[in-house]
PDB file of N, CA and C in Angstrom:
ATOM      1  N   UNK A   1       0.858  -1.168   0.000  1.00  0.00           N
ATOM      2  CA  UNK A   1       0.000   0.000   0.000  1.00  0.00           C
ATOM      3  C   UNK A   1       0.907   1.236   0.000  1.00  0.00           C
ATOM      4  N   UNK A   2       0.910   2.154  -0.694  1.00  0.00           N
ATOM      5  CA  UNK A   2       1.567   3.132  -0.924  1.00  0.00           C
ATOM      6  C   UNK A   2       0.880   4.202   0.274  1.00  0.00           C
ATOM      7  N   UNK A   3       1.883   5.598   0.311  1.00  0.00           N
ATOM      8  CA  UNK A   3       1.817   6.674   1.683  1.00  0.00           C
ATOM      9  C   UNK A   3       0.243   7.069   1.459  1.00  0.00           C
ATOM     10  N   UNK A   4       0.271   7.867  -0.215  1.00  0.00           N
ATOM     11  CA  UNK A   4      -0.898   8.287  -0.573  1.00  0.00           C
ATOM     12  C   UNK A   4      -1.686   7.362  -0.110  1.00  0.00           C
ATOM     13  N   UNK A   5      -2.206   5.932  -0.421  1.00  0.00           N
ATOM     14  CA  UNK A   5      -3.014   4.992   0.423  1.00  0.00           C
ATOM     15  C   UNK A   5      -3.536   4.996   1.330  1.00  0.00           C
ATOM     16  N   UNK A   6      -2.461   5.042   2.362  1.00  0.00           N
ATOM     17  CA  UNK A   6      -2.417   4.916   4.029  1.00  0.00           C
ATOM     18  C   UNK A   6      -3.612   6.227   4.099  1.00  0.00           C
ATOM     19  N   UNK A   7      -2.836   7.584   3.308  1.00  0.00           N
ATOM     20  CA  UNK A   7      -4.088   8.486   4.001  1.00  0.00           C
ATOM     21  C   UNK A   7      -5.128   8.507   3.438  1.00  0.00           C
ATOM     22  N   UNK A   8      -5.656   7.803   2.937  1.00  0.00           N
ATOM     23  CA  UNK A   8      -6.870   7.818   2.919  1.00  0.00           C
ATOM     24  C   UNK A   8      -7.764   6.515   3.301  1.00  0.00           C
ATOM     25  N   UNK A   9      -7.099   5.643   4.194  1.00  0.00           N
ATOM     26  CA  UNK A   9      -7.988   4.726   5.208  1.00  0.00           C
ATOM     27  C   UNK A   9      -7.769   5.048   6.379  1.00  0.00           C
ATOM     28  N   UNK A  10      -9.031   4.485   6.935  1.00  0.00           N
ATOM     29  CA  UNK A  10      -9.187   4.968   8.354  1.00  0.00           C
ATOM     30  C   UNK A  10      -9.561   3.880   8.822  1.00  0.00           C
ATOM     31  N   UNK A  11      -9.117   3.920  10.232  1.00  0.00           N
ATOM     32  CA  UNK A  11      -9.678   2.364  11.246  1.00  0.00           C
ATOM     33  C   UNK A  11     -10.557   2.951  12.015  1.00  0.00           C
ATOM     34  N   UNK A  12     -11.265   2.267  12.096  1.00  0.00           N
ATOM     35  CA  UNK A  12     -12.937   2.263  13.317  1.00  0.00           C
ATOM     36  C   UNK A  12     -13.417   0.814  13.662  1.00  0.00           C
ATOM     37  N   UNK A  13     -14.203   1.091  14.372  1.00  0.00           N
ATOM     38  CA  UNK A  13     -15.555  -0.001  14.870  1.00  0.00           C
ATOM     39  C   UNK A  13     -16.377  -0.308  14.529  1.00  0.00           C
ATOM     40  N   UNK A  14     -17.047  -1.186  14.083  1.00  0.00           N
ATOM     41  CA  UNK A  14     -18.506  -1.511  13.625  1.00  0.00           C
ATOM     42  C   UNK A  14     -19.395  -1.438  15.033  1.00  0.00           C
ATOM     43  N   UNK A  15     -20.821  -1.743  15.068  1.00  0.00           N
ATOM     44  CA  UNK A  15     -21.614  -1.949  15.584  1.00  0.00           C
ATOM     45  C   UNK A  15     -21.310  -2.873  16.928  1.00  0.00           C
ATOM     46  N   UNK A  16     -20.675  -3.805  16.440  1.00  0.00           N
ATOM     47  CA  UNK A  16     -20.193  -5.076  17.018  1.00  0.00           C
ATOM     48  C   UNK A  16     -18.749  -4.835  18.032  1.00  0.00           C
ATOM     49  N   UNK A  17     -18.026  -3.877  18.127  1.00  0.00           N
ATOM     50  CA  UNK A  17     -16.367  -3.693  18.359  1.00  0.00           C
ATOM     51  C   UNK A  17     -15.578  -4.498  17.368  1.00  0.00           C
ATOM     52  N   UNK A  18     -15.905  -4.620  16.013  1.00  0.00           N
ATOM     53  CA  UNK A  18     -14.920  -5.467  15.255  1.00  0.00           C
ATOM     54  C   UNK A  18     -14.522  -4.117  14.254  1.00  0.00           C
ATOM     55  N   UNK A  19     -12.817  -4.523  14.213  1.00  0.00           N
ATOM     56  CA  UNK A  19     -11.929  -3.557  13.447  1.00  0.00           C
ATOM     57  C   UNK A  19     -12.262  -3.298  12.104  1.00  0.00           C
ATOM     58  N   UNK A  20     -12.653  -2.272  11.473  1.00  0.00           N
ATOM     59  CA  UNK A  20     -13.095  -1.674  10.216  1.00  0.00           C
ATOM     60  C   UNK A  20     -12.278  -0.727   9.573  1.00  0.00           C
ATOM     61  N   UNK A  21     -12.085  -1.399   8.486  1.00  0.00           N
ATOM     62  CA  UNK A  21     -10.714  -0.201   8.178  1.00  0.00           C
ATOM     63  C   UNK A  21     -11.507   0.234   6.646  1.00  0.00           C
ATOM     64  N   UNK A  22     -11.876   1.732   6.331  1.00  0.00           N
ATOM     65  CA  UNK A  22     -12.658   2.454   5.614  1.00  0.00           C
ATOM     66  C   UNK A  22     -11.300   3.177   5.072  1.00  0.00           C
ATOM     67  N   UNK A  23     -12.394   3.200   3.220  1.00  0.00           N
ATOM     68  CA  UNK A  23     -11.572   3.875   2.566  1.00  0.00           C
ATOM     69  C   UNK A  23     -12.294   5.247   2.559  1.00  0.00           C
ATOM     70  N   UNK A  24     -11.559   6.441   2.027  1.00  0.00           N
ATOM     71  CA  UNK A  24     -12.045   7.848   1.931  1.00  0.00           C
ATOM     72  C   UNK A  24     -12.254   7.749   0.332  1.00  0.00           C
ATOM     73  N   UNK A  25     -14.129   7.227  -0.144  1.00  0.00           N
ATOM     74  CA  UNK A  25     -14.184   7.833  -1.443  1.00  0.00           C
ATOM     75  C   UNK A  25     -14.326   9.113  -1.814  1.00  0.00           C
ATOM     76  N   UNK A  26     -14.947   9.948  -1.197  1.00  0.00           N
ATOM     77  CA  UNK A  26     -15.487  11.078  -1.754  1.00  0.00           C
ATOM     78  C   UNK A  26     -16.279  11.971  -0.616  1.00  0.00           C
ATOM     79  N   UNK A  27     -15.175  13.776  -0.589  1.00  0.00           N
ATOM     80  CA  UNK A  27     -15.965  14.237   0.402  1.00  0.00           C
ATOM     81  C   UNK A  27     -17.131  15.441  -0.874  1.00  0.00           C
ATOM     82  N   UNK A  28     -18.077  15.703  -0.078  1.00  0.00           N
ATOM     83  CA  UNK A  28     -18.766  16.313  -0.641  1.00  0.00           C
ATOM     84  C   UNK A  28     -19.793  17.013   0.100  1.00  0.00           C
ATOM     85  N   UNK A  29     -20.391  18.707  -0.310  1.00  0.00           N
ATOM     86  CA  UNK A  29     -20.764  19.303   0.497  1.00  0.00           C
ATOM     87  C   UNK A  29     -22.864  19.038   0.323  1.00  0.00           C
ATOM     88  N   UNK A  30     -23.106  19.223   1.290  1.00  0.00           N
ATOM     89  CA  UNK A  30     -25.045  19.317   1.157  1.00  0.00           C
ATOM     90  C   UNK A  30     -25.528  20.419   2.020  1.00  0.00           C
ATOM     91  N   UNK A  31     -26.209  21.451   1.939  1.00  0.00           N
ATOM     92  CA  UNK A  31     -27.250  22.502   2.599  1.00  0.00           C
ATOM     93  C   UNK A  31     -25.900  22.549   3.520  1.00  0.00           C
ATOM     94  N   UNK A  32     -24.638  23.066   3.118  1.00  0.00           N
ATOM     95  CA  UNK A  32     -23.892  23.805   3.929  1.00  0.00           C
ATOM     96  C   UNK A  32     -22.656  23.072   4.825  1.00  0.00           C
ATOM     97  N   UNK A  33     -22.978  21.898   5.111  1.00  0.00           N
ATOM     98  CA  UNK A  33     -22.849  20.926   5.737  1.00  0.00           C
ATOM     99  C   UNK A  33     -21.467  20.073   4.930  1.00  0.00           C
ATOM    100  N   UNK A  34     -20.351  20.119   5.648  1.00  0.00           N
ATOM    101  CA  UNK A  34     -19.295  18.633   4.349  1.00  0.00           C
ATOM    102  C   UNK A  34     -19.691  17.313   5.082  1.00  0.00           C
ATOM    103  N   UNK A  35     -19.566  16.288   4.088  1.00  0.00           N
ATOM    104  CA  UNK A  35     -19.811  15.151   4.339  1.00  0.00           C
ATOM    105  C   UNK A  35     -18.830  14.131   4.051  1.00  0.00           C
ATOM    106  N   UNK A  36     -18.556  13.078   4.087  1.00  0.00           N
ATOM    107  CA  UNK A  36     -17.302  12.070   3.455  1.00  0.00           C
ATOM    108  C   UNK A  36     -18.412  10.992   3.184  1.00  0.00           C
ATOM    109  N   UNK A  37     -18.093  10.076   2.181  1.00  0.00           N
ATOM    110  CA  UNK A  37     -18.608   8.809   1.725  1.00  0.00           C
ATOM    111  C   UNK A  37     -17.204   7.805   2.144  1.00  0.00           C
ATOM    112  N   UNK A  38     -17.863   6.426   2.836  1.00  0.00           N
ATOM    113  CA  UNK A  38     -16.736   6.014   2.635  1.00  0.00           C
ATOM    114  C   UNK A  38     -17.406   4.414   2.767  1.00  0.00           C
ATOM    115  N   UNK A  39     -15.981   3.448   2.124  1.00  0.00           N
ATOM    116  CA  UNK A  39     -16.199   2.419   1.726  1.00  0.00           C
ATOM    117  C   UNK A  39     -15.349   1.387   2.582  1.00  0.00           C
ATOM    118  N   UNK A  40     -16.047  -0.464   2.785  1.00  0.00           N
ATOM    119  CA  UNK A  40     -14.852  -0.675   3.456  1.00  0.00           C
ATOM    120  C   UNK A  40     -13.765  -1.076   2.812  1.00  0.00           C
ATOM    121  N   UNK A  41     -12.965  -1.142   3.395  1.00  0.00           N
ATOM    122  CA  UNK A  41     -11.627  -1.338   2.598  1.00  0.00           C
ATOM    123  C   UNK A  41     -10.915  -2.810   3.114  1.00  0.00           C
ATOM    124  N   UNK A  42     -10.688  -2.955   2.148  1.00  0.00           N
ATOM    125  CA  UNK A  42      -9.662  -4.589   2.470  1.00  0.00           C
ATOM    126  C   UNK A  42      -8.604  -4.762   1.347  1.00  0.00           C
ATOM    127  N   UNK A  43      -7.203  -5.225   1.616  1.00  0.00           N
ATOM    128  CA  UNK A  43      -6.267  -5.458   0.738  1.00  0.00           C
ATOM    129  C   UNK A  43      -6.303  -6.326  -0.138  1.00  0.00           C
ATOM    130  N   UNK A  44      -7.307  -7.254   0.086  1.00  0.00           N
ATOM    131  CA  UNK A  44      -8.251  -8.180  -1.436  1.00  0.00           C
ATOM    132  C   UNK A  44      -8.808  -7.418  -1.981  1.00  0.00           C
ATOM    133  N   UNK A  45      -9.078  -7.851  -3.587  1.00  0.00           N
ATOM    134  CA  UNK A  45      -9.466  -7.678  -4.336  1.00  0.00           C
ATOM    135  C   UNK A  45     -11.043  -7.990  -4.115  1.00  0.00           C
ATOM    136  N   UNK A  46     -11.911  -7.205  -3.512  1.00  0.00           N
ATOM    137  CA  UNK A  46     -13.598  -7.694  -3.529  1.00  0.00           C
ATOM    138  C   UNK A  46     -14.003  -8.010  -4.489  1.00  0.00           C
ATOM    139  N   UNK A  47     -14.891  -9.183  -4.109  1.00  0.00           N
ATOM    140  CA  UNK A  47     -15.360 -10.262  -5.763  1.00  0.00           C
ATOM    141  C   UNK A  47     -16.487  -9.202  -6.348  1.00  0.00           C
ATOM    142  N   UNK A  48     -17.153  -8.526  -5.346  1.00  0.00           N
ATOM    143  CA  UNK A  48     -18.222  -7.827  -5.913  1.00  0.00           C
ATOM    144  C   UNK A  48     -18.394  -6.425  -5.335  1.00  0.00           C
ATOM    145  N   UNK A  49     -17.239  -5.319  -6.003  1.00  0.00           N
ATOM    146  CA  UNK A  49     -17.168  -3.824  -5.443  1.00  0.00           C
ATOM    147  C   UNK A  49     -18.851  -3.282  -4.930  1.00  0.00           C
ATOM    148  N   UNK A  50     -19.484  -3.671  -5.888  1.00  0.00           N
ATOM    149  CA  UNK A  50     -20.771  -3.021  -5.785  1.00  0.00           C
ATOM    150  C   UNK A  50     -21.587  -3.317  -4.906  1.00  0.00           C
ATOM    151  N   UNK A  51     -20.704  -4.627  -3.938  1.00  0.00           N
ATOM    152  CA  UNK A  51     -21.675  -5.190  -2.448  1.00  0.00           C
ATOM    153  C   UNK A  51     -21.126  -4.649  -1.794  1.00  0.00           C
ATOM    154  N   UNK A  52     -20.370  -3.916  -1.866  1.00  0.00           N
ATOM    155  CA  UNK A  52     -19.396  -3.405  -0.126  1.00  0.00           C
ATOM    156  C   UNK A  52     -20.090  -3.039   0.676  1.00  0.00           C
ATOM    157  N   UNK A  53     -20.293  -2.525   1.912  1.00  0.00           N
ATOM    158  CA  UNK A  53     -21.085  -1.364   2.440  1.00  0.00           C
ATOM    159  C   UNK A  53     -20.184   0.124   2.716  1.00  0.00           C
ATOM    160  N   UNK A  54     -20.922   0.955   2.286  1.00  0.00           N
ATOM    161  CA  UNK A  54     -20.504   2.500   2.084  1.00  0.00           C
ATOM    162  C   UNK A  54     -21.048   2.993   3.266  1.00  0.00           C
ATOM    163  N   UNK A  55     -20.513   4.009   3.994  1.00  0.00           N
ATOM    164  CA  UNK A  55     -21.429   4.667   4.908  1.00  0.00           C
ATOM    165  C   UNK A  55     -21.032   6.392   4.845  1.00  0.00           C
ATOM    166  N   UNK A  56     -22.012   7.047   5.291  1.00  0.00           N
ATOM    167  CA  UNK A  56     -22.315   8.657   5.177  1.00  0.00           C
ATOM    168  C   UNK A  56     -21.996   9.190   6.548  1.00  0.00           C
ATOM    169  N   UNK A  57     -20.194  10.221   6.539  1.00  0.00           N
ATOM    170  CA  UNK A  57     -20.364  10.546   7.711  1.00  0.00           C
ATOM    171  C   UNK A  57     -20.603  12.084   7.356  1.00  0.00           C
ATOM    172  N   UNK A  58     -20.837  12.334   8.875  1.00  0.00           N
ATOM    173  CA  UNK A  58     -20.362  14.497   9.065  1.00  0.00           C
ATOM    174  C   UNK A  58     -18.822  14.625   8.902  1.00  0.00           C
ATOM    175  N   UNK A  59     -18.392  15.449   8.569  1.00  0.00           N
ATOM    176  CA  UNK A  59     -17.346  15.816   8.728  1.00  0.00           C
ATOM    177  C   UNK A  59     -17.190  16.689   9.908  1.00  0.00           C
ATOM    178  N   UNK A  60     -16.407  16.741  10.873  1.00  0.00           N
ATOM    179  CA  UNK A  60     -16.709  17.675  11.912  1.00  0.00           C
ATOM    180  C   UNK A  60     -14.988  17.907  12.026  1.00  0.00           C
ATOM    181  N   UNK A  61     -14.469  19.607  11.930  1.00  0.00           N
ATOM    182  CA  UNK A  61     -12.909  19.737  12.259  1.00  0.00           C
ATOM    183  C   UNK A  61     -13.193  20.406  13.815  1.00  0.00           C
ATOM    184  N   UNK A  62     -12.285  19.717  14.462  1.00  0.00           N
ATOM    185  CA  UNK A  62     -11.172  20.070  15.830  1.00  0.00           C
ATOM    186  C   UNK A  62      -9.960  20.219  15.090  1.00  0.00           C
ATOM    187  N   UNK A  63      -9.270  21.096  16.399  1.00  0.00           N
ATOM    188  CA  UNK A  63      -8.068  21.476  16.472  1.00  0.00           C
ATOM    189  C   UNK A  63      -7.238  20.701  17.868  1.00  0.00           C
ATOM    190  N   UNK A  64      -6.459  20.098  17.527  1.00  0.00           N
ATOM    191  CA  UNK A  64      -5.857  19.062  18.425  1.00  0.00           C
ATOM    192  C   UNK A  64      -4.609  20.261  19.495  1.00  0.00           C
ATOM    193  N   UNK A  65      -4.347  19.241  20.442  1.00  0.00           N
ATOM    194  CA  UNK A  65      -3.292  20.475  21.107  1.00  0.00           C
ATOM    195  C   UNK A  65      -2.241  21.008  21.057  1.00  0.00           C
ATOM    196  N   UNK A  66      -1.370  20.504  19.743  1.00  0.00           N
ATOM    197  CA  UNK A  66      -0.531  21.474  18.765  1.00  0.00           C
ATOM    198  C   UNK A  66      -0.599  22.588  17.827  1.00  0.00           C
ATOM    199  N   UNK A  67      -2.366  22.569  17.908  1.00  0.00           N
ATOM    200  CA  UNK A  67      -3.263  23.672  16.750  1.00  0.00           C
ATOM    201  C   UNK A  67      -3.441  23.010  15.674  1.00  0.00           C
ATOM    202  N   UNK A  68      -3.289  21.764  15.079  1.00  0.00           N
ATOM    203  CA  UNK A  68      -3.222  21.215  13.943  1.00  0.00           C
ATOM    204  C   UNK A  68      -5.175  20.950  13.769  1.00  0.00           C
ATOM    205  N   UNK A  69      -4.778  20.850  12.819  1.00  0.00           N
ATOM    206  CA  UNK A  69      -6.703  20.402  12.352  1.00  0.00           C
ATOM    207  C   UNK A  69      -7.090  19.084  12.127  1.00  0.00           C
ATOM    208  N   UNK A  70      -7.792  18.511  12.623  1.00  0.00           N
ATOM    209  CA  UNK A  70      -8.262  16.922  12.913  1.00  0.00           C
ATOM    210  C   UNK A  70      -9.683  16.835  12.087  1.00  0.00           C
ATOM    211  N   UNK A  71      -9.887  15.830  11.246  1.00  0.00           N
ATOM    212  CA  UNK A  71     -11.255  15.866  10.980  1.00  0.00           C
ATOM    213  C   UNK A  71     -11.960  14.567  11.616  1.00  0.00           C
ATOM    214  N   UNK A  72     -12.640  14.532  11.940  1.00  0.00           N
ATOM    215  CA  UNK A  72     -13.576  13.475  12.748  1.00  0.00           C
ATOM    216  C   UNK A  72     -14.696  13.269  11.986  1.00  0.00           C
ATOM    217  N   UNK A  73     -14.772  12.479  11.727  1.00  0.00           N
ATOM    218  CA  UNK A  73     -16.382  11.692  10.918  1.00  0.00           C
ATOM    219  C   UNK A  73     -17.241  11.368  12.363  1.00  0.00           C
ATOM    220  N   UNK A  74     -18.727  11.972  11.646  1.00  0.00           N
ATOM    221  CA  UNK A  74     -19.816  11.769  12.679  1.00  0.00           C
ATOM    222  C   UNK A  74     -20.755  11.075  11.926  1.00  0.00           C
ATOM    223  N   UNK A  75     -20.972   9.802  13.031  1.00  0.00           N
ATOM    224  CA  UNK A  75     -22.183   9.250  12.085  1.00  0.00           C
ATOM    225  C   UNK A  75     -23.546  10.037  11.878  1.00  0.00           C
ATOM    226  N   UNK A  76     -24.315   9.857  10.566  1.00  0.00           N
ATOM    227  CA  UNK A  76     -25.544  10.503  10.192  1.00  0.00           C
ATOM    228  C   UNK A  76     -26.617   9.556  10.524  1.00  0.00           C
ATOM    229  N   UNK A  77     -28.008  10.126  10.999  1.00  0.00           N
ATOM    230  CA  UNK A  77     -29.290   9.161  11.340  1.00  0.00           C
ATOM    231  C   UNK A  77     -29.576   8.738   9.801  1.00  0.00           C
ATOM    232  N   UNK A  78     -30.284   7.888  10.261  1.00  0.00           N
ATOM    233  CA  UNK A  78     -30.606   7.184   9.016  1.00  0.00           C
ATOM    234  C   UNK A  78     -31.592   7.629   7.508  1.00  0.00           C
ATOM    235  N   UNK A  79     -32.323   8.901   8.320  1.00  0.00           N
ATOM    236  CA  UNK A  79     -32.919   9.917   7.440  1.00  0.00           C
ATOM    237  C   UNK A  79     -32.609  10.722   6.659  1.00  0.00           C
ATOM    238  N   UNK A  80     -31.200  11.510   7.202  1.00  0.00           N
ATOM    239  CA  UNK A  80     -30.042  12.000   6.599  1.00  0.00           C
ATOM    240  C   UNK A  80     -29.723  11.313   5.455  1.00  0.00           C
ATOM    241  N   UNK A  81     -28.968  10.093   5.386  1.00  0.00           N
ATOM    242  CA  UNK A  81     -28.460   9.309   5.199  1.00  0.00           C
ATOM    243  C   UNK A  81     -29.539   9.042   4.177  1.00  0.00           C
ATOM    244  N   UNK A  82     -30.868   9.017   4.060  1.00  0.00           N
ATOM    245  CA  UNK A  82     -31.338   8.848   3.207  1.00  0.00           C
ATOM    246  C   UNK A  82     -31.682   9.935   1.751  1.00  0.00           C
ATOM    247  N   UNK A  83     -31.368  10.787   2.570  1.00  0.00           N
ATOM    248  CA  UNK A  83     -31.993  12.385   1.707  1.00  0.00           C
ATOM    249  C   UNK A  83     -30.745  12.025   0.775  1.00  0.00           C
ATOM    250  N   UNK A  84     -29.545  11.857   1.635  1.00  0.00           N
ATOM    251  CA  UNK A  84     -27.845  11.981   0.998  1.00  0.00           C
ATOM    252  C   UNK A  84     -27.418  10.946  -0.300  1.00  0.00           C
ATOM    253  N   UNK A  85     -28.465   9.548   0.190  1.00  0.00           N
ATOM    254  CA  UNK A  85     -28.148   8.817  -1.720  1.00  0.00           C
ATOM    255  C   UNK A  85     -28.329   9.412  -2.366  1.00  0.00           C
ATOM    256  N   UNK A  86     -29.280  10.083  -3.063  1.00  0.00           N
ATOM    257  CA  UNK A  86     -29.410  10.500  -4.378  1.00  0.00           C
ATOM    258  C   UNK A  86     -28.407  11.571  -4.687  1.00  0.00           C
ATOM    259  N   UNK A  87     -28.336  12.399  -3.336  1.00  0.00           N
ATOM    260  CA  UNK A  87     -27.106  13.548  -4.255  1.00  0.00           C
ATOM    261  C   UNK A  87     -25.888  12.864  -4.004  1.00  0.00           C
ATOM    262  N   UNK A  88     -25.118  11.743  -3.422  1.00  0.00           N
ATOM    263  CA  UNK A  88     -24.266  10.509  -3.726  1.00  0.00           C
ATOM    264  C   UNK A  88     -24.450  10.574  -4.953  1.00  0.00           C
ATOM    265  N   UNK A  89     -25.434   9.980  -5.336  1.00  0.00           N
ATOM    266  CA  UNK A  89     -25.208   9.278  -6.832  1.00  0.00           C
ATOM    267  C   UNK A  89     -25.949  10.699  -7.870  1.00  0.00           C
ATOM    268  N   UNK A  90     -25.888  11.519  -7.589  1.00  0.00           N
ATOM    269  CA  UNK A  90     -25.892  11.822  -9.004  1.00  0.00           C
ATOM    270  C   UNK A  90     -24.412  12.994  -8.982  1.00  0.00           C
ATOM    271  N   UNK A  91     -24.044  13.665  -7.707  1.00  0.00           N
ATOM    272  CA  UNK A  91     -22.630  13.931  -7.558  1.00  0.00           C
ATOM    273  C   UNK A  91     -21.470  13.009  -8.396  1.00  0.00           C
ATOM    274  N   UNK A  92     -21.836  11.905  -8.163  1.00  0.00           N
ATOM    275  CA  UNK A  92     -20.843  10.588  -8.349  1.00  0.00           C
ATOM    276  C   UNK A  92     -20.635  10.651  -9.871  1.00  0.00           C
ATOM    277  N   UNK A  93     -22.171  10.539 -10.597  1.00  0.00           N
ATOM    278  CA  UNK A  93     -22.263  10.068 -11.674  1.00  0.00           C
ATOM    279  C   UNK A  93     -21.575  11.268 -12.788  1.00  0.00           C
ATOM    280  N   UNK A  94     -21.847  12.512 -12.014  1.00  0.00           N
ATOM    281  CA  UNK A  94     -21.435  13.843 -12.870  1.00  0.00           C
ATOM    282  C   UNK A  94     -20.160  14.336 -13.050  1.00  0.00           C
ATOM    283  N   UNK A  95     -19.300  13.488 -12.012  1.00  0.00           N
ATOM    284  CA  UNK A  95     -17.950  13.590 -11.920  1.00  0.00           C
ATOM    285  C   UNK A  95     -17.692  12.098 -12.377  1.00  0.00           C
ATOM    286  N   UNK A  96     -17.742  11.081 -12.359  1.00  0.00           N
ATOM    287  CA  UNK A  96     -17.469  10.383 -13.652  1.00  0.00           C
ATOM    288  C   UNK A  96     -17.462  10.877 -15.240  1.00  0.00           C
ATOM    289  N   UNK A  97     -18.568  11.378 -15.322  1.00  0.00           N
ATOM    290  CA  UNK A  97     -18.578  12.033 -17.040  1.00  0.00           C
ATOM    291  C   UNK A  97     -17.841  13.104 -17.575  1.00  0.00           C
ATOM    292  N   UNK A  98     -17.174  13.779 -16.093  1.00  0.00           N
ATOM    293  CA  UNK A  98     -16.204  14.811 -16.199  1.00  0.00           C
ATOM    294  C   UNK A  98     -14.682  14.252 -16.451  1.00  0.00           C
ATOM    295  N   UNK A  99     -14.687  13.100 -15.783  1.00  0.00           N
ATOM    296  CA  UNK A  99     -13.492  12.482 -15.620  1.00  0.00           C
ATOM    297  C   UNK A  99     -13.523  12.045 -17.308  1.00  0.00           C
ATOM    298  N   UNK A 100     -14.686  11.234 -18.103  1.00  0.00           N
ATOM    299  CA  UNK A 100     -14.510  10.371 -18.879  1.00  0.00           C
ATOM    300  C   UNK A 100     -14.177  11.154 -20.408  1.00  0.00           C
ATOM    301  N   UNK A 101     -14.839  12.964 -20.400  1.00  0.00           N
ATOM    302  CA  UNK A 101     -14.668  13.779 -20.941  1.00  0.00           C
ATOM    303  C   UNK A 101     -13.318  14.564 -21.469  1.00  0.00           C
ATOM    304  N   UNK A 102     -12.399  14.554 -19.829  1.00  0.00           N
ATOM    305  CA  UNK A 102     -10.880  15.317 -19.999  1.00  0.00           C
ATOM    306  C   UNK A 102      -9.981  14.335 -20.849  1.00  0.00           C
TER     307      UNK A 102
END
């Protein structure tokens, strides 16, 4: 796994206390608010990308006690979280066609 890599997974907890190590797909802003999408991550190759589970956090910055800036993901209720697929996917889809365009 390369440096670039490293920063962009993160370790957490599931539901359960079992180790979850999330990738950073995509931050993106809604009614003011930044958000991160993120996916889980594993050093296999997943047989089926499109089963993973993704989850929708807050982005929330602190300043740690050197002054540096920390971002902390907050989980979203599930209502949120629902309003937030569609502009997921059509964010997603519009920056694919940008990408497929350059």
């Amino acid at each position: 796994m390369s440096e670039d890599e490293r920063l962009d997974i993160i370790e957490g907890t599931d539901e359960d206390g079992n180790r979850l190590l999330l990738k950073v797909e995509k931050y993106f802003f809604y009614n003011g608010e930044e958000y991160v999408l993120l996916q889980e991550y594993s050093e296999e190759e997943a047989a089926d990308p499109q089963k993973q589970t993704v989850y929708v956090m807050r982005v929330s910055v602190s300043i740690d006690e050197d002054g540096e800036e920390i971002e902390d993901f907050e989980p979203v209720d599930e209502e949120l979280a629902q309003k937030l697929i569609p502009v997921i996917h059509a964010r997603w889809n519009q920056d694919e066609l940008k990408d497929e365009n350059d």
